[in-house]
N, C-alpha and C. Protein backbone atom coordinates (compact mmCIF):
# COMPACT_ATOMS: atom_id res chain seq x y z
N UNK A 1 21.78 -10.26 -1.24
CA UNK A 1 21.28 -9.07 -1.94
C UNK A 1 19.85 -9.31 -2.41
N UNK A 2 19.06 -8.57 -2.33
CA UNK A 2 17.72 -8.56 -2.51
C UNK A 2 17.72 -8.40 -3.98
N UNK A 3 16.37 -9.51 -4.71
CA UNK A 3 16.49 -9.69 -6.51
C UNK A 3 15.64 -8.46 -6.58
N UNK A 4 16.37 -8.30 -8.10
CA UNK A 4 15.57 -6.98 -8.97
C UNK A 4 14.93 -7.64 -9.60
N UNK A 5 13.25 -6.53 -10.23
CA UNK A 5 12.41 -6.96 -11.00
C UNK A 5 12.32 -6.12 -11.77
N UNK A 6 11.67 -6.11 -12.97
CA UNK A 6 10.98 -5.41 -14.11
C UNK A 6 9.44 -5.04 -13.66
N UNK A 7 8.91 -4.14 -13.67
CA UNK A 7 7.57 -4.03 -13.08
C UNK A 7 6.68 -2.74 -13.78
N UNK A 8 5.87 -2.99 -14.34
CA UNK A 8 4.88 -1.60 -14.93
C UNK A 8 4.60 -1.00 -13.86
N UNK A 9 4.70 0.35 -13.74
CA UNK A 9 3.75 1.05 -12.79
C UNK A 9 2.74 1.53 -13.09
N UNK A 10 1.63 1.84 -11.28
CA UNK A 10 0.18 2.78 -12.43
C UNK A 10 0.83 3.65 -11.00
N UNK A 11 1.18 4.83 -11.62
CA UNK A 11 1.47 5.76 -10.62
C UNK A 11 -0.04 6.60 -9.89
N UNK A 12 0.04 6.86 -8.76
CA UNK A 12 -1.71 7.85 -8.62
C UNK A 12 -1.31 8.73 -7.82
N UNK A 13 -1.84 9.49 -7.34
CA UNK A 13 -2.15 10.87 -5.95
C UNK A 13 -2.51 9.95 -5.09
N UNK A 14 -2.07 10.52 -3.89
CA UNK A 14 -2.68 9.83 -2.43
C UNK A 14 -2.97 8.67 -2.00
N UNK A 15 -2.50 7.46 -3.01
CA UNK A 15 -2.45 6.20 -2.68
C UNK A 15 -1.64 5.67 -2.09
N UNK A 16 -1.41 4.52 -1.45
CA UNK A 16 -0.68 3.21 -1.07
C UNK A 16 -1.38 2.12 -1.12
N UNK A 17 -0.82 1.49 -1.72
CA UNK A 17 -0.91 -0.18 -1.74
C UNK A 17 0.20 -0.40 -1.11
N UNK A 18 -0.55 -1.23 0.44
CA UNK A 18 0.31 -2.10 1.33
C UNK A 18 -0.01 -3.37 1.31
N UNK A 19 1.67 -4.08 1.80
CA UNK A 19 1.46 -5.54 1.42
C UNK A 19 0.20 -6.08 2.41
N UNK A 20 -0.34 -7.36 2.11
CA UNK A 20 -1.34 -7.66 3.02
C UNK A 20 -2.61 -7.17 3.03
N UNK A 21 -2.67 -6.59 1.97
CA UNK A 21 -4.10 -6.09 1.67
C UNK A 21 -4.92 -6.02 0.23
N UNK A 22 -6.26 -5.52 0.27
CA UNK A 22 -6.57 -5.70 -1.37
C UNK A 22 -6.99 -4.38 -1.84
N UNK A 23 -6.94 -3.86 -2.80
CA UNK A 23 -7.27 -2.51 -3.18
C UNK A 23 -7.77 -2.34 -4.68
N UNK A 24 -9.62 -2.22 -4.58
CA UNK A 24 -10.38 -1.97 -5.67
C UNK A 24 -9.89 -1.06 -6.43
N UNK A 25 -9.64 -0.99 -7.97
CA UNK A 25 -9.52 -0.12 -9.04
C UNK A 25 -9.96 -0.37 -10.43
N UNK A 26 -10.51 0.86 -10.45
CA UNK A 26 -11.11 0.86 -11.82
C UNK A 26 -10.59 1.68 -12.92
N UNK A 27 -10.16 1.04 -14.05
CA UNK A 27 -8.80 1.27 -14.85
C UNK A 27 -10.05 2.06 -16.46
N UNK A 28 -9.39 3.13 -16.62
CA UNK A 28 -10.06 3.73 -17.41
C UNK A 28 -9.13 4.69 -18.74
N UNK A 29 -8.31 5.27 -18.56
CA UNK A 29 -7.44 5.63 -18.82
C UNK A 29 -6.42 4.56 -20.09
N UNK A 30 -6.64 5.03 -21.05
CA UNK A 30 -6.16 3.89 -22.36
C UNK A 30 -4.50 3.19 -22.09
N UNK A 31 -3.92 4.20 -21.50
CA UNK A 31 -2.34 3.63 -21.37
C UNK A 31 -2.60 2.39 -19.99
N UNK A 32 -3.57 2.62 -19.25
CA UNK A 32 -3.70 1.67 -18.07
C UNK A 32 -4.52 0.31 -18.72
N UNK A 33 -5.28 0.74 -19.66
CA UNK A 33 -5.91 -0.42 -20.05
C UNK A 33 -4.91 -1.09 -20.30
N UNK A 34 -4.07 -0.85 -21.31
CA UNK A 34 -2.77 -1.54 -21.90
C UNK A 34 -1.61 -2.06 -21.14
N UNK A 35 -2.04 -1.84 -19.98
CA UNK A 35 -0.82 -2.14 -19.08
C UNK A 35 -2.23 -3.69 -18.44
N UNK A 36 -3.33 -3.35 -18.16
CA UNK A 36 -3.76 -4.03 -17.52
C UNK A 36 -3.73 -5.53 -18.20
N UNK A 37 -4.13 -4.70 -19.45
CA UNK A 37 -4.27 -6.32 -20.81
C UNK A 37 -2.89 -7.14 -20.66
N UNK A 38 -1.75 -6.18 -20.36
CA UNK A 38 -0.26 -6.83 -20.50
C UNK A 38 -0.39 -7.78 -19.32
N UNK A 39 -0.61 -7.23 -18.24
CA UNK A 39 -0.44 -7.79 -16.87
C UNK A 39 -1.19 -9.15 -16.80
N UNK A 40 -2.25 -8.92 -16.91
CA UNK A 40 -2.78 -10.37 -17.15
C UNK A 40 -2.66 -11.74 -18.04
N UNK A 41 -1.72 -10.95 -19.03
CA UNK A 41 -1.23 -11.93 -20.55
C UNK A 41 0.71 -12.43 -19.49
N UNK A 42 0.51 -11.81 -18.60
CA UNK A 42 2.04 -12.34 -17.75
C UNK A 42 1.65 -12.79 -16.67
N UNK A 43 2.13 -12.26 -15.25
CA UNK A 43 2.23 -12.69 -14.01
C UNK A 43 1.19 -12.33 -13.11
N UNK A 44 0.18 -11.19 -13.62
CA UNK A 44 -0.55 -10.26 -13.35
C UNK A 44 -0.09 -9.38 -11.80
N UNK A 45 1.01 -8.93 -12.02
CA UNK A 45 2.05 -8.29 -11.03
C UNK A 45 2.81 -6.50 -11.73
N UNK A 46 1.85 -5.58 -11.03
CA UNK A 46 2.55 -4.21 -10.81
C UNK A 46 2.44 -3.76 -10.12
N UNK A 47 3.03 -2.75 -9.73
CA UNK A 47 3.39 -1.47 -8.69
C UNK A 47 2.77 -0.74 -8.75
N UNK A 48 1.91 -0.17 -7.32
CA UNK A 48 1.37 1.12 -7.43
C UNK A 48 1.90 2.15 -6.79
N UNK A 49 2.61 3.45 -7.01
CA UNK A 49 3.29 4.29 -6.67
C UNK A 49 3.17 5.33 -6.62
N UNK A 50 3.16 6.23 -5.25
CA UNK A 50 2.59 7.92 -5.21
C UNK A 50 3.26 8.26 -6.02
N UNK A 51 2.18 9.96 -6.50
CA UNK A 51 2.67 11.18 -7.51
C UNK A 51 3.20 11.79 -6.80
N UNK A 52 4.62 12.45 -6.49
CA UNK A 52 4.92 13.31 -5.92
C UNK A 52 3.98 14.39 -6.24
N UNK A 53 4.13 15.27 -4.89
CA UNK A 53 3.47 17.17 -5.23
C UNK A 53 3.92 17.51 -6.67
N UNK A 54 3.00 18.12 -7.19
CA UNK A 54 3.19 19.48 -8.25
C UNK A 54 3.23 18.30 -9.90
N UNK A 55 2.62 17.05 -9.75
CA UNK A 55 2.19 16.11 -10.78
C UNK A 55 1.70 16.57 -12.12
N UNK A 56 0.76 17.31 -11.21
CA UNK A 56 -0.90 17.91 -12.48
C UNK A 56 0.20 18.65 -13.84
N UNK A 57 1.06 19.09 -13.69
CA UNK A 57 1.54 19.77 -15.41
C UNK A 57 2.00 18.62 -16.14
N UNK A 58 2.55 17.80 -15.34
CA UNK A 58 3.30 16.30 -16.34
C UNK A 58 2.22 15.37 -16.23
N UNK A 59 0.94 15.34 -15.70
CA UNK A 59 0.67 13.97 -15.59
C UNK A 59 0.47 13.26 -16.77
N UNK A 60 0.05 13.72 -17.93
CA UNK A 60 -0.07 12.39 -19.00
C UNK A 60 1.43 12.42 -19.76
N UNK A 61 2.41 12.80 -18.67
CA UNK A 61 3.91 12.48 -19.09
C UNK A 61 4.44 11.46 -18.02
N UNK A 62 5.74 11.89 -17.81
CA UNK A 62 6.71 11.07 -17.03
C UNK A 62 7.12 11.55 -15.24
N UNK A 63 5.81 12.19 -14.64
CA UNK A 63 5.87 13.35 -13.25
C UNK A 63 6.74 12.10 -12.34
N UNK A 64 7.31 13.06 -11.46
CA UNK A 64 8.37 12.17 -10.38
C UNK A 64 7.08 11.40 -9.41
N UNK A 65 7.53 10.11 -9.14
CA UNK A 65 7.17 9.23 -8.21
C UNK A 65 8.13 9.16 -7.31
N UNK A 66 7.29 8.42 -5.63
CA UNK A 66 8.12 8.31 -4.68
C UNK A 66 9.10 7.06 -5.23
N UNK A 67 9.93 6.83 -4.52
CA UNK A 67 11.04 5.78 -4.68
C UNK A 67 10.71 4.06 -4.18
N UNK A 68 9.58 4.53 -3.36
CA UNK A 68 8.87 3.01 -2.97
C UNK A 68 7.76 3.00 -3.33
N UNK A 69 7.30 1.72 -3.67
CA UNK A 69 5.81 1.31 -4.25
C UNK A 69 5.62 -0.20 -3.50
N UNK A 70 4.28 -0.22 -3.31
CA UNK A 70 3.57 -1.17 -2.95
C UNK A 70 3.63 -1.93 -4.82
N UNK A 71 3.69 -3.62 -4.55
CA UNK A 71 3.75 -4.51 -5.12
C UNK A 71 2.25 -5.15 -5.22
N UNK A 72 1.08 -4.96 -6.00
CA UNK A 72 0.36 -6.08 -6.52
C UNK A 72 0.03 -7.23 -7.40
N UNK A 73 -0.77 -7.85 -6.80
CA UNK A 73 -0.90 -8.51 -8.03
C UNK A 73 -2.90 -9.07 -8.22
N UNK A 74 -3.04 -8.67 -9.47
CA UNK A 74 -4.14 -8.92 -10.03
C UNK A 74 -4.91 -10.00 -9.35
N UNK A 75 -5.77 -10.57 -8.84
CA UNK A 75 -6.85 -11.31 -7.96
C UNK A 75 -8.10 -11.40 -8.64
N UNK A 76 -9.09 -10.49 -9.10
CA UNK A 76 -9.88 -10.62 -9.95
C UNK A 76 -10.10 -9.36 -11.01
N UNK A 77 -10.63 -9.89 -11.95
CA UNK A 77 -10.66 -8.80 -12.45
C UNK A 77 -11.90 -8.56 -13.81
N UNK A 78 -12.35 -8.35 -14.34
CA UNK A 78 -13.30 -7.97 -14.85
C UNK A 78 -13.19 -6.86 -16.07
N UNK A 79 -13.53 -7.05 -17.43
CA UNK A 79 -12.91 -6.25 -18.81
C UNK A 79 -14.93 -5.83 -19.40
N UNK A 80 -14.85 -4.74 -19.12
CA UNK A 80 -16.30 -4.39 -19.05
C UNK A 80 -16.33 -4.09 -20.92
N UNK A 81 -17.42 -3.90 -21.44
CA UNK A 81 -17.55 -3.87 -22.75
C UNK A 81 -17.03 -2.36 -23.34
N UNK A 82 -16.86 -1.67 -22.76
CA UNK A 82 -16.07 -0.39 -22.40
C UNK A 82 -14.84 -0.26 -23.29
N UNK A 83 -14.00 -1.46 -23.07
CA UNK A 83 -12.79 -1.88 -23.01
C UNK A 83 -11.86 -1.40 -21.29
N UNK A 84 -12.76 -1.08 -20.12
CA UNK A 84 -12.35 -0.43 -19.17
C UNK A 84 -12.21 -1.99 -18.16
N UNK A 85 -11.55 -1.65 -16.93
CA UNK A 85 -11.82 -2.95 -16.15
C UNK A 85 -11.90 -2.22 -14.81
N UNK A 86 -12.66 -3.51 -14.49
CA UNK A 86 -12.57 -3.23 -12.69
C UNK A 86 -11.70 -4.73 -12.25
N UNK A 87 -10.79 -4.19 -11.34
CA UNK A 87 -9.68 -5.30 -10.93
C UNK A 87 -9.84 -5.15 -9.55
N UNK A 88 -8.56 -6.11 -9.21
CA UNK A 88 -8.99 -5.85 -7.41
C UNK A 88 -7.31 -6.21 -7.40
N UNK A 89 -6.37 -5.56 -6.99
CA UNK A 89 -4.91 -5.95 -6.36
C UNK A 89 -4.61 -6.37 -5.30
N UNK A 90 -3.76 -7.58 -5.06
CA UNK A 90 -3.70 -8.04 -3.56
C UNK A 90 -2.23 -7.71 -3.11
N UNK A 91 -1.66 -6.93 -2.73
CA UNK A 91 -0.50 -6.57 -1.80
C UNK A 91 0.21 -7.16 -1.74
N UNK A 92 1.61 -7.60 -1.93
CA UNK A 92 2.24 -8.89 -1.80
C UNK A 92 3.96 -8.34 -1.72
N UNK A 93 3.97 -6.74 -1.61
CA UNK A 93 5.41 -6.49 -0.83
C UNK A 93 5.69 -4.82 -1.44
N UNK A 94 6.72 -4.40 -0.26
CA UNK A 94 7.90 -3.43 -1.20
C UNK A 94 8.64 -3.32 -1.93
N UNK A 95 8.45 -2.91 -2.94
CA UNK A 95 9.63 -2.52 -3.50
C UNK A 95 10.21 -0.81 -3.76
N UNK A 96 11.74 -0.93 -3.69
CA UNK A 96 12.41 0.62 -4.03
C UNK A 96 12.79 0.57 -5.45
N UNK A 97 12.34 1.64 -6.35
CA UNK A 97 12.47 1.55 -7.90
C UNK A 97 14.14 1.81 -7.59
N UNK A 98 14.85 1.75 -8.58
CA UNK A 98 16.48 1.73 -8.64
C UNK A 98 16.34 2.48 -10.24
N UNK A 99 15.58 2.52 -10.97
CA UNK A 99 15.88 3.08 -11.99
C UNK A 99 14.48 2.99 -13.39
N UNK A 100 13.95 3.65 -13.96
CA UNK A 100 12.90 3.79 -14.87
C UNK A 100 13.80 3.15 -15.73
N UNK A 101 13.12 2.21 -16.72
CA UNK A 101 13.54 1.42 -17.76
C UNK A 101 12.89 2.15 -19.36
N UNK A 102 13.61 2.23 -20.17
CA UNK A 102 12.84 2.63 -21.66
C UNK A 102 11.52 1.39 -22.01
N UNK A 103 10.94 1.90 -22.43
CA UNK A 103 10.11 1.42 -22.80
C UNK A 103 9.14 1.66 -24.11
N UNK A 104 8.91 0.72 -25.27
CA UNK A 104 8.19 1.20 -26.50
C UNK A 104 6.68 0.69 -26.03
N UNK A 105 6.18 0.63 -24.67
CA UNK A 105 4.73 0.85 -24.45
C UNK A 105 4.52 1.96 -23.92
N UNK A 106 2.71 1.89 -24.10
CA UNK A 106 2.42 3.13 -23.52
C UNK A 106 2.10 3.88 -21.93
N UNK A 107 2.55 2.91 -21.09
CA UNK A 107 2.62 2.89 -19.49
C UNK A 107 4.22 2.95 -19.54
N UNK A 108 4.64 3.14 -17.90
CA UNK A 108 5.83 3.44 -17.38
C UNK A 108 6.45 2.12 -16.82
N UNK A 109 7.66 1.58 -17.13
CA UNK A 109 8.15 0.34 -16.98
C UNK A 109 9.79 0.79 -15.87
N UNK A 110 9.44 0.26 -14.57
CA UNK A 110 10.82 0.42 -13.58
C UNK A 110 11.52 -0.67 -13.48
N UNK A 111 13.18 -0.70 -12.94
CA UNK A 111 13.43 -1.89 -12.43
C UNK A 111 13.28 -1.56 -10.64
N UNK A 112 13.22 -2.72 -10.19
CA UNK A 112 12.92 -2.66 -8.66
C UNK A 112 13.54 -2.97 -8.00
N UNK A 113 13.66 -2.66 -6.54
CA UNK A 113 14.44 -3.87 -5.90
C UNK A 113 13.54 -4.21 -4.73
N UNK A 114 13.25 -5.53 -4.04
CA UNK A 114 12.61 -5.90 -2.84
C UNK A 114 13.15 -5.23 -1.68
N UNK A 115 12.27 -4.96 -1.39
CA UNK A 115 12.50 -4.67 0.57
C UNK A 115 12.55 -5.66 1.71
N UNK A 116 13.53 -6.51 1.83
CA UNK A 116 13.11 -7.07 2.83
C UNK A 116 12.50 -6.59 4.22
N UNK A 117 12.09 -7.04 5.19
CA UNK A 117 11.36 -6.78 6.44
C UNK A 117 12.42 -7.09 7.33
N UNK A 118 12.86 -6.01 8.51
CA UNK A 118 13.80 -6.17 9.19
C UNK A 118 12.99 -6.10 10.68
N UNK A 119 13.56 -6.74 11.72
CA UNK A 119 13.55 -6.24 13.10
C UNK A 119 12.35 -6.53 13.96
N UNK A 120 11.39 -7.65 12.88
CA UNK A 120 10.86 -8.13 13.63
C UNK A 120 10.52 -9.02 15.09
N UNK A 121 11.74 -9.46 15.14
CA UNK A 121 11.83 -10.30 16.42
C UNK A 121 12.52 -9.54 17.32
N UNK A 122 12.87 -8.24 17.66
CA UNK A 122 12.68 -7.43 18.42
C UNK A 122 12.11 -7.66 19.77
N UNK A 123 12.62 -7.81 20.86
CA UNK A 123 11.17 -8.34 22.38
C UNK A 123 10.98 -6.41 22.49
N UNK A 124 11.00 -5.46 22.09
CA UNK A 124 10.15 -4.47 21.92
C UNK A 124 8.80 -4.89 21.44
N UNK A 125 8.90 -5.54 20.27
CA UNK A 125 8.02 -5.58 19.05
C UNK A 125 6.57 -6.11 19.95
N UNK A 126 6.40 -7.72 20.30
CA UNK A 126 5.62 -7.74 21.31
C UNK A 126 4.42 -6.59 22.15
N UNK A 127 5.06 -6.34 22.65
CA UNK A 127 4.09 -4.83 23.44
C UNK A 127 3.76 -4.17 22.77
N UNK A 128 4.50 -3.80 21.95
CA UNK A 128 4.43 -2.54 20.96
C UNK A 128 3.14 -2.78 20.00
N UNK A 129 2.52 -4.50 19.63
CA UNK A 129 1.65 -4.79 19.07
C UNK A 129 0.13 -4.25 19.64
N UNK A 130 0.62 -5.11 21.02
CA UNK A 130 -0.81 -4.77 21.98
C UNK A 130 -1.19 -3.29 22.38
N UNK A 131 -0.30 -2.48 22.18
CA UNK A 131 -0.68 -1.22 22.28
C UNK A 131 -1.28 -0.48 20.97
N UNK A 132 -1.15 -1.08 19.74
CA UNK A 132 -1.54 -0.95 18.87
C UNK A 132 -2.77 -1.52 18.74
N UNK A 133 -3.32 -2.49 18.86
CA UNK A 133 -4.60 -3.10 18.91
C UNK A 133 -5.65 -2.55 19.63
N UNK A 134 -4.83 -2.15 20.99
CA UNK A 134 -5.77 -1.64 22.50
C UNK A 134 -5.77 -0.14 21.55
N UNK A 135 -5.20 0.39 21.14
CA UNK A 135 -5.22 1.88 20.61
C UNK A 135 -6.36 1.97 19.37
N UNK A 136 -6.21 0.89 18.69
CA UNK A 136 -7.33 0.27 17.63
C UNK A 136 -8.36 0.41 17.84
N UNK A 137 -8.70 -0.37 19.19
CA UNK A 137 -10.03 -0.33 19.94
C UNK A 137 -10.98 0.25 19.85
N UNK A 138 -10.12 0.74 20.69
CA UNK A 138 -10.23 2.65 21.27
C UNK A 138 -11.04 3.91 20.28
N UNK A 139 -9.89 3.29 18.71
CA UNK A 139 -10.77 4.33 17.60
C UNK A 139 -12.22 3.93 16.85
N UNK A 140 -12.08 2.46 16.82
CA UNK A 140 -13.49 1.66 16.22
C UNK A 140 -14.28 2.34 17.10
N UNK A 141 -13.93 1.98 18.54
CA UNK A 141 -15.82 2.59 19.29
C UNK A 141 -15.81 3.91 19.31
N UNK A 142 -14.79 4.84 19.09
CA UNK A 142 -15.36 6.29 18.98
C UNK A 142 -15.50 6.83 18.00
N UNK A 143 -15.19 5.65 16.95
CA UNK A 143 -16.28 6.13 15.49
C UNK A 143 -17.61 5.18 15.05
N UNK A 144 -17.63 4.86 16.78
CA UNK A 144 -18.61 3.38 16.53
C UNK A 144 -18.83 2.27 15.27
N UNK A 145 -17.79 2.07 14.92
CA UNK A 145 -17.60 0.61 13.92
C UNK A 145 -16.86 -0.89 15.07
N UNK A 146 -17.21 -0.39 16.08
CA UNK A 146 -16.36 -1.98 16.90
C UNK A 146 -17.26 -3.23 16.73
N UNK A 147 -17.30 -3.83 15.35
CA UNK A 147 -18.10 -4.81 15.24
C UNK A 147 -17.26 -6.14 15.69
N UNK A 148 -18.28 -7.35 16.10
CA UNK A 148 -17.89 -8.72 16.30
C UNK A 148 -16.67 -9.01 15.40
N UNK A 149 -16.76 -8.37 14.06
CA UNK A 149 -16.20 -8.89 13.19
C UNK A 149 -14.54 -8.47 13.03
N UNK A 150 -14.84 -7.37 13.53
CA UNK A 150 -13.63 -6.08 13.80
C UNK A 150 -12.57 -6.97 15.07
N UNK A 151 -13.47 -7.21 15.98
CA UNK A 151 -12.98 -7.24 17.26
C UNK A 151 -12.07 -8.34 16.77
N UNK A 152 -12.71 -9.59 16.27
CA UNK A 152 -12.28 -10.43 16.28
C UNK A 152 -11.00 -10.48 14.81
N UNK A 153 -11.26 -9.77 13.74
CA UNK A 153 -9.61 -9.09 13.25
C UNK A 153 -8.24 -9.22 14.19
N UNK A 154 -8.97 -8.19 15.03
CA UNK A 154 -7.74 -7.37 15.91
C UNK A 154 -7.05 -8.42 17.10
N UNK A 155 -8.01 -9.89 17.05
CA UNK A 155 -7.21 -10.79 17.85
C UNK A 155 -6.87 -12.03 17.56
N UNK A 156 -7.09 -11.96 15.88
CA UNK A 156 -5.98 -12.92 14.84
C UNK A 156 -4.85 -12.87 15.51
N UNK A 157 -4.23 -13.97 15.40
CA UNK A 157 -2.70 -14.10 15.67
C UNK A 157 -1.97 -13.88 14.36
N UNK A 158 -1.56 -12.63 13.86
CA UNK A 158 -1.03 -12.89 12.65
C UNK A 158 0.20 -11.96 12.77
N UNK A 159 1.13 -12.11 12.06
CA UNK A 159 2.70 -11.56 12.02
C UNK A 159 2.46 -10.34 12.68
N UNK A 160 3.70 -9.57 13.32
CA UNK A 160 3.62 -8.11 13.73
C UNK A 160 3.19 -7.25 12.07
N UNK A 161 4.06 -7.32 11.30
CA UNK A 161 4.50 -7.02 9.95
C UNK A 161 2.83 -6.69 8.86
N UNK A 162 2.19 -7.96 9.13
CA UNK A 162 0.80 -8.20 8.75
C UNK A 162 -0.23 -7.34 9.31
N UNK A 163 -0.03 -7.25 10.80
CA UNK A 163 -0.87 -6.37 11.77
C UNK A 163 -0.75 -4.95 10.90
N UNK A 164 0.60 -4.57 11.42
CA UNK A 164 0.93 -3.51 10.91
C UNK A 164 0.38 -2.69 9.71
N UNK A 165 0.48 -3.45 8.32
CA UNK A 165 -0.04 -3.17 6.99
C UNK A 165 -1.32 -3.14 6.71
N UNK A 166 -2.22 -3.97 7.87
CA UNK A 166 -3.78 -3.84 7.59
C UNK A 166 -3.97 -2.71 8.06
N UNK A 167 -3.72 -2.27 9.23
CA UNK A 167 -4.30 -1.24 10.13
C UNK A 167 -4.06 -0.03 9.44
N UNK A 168 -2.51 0.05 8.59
CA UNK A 168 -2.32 1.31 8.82
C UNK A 168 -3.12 1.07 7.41
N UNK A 169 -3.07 0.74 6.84
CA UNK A 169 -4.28 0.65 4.97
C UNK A 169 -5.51 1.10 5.54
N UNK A 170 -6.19 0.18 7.18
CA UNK A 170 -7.77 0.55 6.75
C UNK A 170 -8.00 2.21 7.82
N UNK A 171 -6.50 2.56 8.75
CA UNK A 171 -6.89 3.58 9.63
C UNK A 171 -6.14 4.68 9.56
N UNK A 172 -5.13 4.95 8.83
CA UNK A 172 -4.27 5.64 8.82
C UNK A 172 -5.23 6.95 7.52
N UNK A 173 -5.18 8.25 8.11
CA UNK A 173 -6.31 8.80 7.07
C UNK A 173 -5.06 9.48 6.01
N UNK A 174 -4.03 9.94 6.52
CA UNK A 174 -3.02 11.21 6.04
C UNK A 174 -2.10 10.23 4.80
N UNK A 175 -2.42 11.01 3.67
CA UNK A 175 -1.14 10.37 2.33
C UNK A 175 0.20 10.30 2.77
N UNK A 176 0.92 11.50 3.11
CA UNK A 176 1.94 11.18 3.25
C UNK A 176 2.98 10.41 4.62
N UNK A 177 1.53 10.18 5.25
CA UNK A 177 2.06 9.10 6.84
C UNK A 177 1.61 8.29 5.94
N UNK A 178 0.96 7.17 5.38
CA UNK A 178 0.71 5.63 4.63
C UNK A 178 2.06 5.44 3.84
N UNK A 179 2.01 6.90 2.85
CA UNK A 179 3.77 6.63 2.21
C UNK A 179 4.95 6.66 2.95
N UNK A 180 5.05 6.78 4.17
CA UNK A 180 6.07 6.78 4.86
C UNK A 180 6.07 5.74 5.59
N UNK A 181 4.79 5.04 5.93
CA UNK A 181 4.77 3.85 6.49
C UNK A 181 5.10 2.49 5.30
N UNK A 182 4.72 2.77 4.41
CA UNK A 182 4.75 1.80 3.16
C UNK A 182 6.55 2.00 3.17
N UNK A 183 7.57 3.09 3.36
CA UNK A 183 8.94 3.24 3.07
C UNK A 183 9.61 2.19 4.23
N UNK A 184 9.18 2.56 4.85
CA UNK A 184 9.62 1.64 6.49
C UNK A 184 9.82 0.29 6.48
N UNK A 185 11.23 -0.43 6.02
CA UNK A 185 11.01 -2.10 5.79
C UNK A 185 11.35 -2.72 7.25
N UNK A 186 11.73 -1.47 8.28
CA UNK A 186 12.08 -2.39 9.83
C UNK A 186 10.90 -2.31 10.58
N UNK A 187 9.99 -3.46 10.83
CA UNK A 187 8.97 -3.18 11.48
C UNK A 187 9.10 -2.77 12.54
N UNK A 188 9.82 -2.95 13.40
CA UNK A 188 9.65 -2.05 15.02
C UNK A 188 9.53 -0.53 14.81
N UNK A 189 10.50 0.25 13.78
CA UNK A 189 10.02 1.45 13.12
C UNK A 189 8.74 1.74 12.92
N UNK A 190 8.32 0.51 12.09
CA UNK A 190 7.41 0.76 11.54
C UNK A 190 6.08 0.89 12.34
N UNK A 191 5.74 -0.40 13.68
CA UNK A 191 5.14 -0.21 14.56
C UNK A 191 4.73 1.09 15.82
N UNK A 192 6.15 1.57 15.82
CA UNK A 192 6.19 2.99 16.22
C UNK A 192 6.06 4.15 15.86
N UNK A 193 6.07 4.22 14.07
CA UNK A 193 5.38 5.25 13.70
C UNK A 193 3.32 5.60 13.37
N UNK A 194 3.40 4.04 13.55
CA UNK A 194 1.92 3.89 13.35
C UNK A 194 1.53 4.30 14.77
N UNK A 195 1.51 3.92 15.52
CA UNK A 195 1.46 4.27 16.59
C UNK A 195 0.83 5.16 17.31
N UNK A 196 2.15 6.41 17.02
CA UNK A 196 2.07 7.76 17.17
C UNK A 196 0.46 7.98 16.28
N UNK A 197 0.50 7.59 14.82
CA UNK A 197 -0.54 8.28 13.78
C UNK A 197 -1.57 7.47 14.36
N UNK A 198 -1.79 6.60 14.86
CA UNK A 198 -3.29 5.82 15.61
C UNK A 198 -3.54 7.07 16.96
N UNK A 199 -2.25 7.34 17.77
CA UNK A 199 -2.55 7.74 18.71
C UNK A 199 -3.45 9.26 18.76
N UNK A 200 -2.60 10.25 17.37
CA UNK A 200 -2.91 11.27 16.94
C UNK A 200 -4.13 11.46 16.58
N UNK A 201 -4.71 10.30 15.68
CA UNK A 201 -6.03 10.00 15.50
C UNK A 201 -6.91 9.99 16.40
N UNK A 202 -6.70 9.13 17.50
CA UNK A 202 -7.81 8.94 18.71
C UNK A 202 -7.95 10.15 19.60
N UNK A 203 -7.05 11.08 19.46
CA UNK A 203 -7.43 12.46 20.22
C UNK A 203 -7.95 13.15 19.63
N UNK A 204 -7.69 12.94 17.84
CA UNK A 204 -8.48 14.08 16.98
C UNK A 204 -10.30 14.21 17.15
N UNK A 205 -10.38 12.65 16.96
CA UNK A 205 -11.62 12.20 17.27
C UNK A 205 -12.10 12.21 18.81
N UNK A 206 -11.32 12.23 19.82
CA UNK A 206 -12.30 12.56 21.03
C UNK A 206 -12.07 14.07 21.37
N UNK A 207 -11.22 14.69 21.23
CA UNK A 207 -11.51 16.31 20.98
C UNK A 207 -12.50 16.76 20.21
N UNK A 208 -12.78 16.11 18.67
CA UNK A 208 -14.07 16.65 17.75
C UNK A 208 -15.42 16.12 18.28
């Protein structure tokens, strides 16, 4: 059985934090400061988790979040004279909330549960990579960013799982395809829905 955690959330609009990646934020908002000051006085480990639609009347309340959140954890961070910070989160998994916890602070406190990663060793999975990369390609030079630096990304040898979470973080443009890819703990799923949204992409852009 996969362990439960205790975890603050900073809930937002149109985000994902996927594992395997880092994601700049700048914390301004007094209940976030207080979560940030907490985080760093512990493990420096929370969840960032979409606002469902129709947020804006509850937001400085309790508005519904999706059920999965990307897992960070604090990397650097910076407490400007403000009392505001600029942090940087590094990605480090899924989790599915199981239940909002009470809490006498002023941020939102869940319990969690991990997602493990299923279905990677799949002999689908294989191909299914390289078509993702070659599809990659494809979109760098027709938005002309195919740098040395790029190229050579895309022919790291690194997990399917890993592939997966960078690409769809730095290429995937649509909120609710990233949150649906962030829900997805079987990567061959998961490889095949990216896929499609890389593929969708590269026609948008050579049709425009």
């Amino acid at each position: 059985m996969a362990s439960r955690q205790h975890l603050p959330i900073f809930p937002l609009p149109d985000l994902v934090l996927f594992p395997h990646t880092l994601l700049p934020l700048h914390i301004f908002e007094p209940r976030y400061r207080a979560m940030t000051a907490d985080c760093l006085g512990r493990d420096r480990r929370l969840a960032i988790v979409g606002l469902k639609p129709g947020y804006e009347p509850d937001y400085y309340g309790r508005p519904a979040v999706y059920p999965v959140a990307g897992v960070g954890r604090i990397v650097q961070c910076e407490r400007l004279a403000s009392g505001r910070f600029n942090m940087v989160l590094r990605g480090e998994g899924r989790v599915r909330i199981a239940r909002e916890l009470p809490a006498d602070t002023l941020y939102r406190i869940v319990e969690a549960e991990e997602m493990p990663e299923v279905g990677a060793e799949r002999e689908t999975v294989p191909p299914m990579v390289e078509l993702v990369r070659k599809t990659c390609r494809h979109i760098l030079h027709a938005v002309k960013r195919a740098t040395p630096e790029m190229e050579a990304a895309l022919g790291e040898q690194v997990a399917p799982a890993v592939l997966c979470d960078q690409i769809a973080s730095a290429l995937v443009p649509v909120p609710e395809a990233r949150q649906a890819l962030l829900e997805e703990a079987d990567v061959e799923r998961r490889l095949r829905r990216l896929l499609t949204e890389l593929s969708t992409l590269l026609k948008q852009l050579k049709d425009g």
